[in-house]
Protein backbone atom coordinates (compact mmCIF):
# COMPACT_ATOMS: atom_id res chain seq x y z
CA UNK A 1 -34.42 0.86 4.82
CA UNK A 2 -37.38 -1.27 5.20
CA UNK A 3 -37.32 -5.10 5.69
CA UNK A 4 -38.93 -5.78 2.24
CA UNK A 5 -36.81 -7.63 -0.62
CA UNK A 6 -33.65 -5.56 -2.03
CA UNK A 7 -34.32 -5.02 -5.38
CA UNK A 8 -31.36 -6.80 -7.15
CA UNK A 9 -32.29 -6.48 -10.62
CA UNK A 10 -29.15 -3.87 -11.60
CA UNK A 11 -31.20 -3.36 -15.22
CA UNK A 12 -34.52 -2.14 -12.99
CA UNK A 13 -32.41 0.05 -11.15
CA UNK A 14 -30.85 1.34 -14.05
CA UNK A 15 -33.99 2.32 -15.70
CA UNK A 16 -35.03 3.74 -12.81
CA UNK A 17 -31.99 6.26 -12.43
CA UNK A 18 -32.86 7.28 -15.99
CA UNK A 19 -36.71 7.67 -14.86
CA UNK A 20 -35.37 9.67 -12.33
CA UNK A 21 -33.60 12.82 -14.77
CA UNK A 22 -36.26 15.63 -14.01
CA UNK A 23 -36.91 18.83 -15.76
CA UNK A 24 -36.03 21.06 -12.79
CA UNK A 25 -32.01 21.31 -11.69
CA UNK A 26 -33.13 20.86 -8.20
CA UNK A 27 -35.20 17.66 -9.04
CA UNK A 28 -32.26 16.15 -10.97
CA UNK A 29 -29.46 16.72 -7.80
CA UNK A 30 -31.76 15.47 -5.33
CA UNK A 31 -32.27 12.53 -7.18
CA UNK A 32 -28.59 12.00 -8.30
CA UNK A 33 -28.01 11.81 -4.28
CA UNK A 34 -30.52 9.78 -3.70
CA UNK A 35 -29.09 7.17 -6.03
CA UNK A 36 -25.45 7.71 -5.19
CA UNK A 37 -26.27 7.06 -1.28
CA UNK A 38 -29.51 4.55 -1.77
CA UNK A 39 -29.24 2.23 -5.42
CA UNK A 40 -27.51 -0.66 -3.99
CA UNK A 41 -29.91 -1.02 -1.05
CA UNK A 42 -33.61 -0.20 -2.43
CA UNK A 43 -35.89 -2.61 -1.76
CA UNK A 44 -39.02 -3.60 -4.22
CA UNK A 45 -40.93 -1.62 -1.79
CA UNK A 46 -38.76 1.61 -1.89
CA UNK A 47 -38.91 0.93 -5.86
CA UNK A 48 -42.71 1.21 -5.93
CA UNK A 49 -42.58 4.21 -3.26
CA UNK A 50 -39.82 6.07 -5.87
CA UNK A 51 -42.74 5.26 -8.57
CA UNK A 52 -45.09 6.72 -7.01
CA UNK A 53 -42.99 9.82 -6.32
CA UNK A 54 -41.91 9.90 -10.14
CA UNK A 55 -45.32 10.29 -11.10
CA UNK A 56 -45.47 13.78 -10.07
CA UNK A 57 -44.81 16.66 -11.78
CA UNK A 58 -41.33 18.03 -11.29
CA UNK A 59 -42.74 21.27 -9.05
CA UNK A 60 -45.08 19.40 -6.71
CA UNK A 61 -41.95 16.62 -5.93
CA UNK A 62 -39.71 19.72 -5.48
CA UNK A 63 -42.23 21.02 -2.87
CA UNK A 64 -42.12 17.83 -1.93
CA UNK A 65 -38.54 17.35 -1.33
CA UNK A 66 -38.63 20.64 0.35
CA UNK A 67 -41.24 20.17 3.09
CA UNK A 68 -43.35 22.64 1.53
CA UNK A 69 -46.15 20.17 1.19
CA UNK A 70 -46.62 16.88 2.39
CA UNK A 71 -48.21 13.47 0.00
CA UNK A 72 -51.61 13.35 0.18
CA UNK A 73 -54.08 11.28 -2.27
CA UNK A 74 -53.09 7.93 -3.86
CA UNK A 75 -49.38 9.24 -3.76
CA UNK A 76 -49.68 8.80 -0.27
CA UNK A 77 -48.55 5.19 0.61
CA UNK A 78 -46.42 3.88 3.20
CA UNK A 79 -43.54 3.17 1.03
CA UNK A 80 -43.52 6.66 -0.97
CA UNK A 81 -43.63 8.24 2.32
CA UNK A 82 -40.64 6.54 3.24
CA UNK A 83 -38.73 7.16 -0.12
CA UNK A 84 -39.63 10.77 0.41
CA UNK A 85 -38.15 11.28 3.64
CA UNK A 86 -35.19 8.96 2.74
CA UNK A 87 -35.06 12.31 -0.14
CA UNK A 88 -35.30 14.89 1.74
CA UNK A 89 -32.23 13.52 4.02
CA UNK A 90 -29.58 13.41 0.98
C-alpha cells in the first residue's frame, strides 16, 4: 500500500465494490479478490487508481489483469499502476 490517506468512508467503498461487478466472469473474480484481500486498506490514492482502471472496457482490463498489455495513455498514472499490479497479485 502506498502512504496516502486510507480511504475510510465504508459507503465510498461500498459503491465502489458495486462499480467494480464487470461484464466478463474473469473481470468480476479478480475484482471480488481484490476487495476481499484490499477494501479495508485502500487509500484515496488506490481509490482514484481503481477509477481509473474501472474506466476501461471489461476486455482491455482483462488484458490488463493478465499482463497481456500494459496502461498506457491517461490510464497510465502512478496510482492505477499500482492498483493494477496490486490485481494482478490476488
Amino acid at each position: 500500500m502506498s502512504g496516502g490517506a486510507h480511504q475510510a468512508d465504508e459507503a465510498r467503498r461500498r459503491r465502489l465494490r458495486w462499480r467494480a461487478r464487470r461484464g466478463l466472469l474473469e473481470n468480476d473474480l479478480v475484482m471480488t479478490r481484490f476487495f476481499d484481500r484490499f477494501e479495508s486498506s485502500l487509500t484515496d490514492e488506490d481509490v482514484a487508481g481503481l477509477d481509473r482502471l474501472l474506466a476501461l472496457g471489461d476486455g482491455e482490463l482483462l488484458d490488463l489483469i493478465l499482463g497481456r498489455r500494459e496502461l498506457d495513455g491517461g490510464a497510465a498514472t502512478p496510482e492505477a499502476q499500482r492498483v493494477l499490479a496490486m490485481l494482478r497479485g490476488v
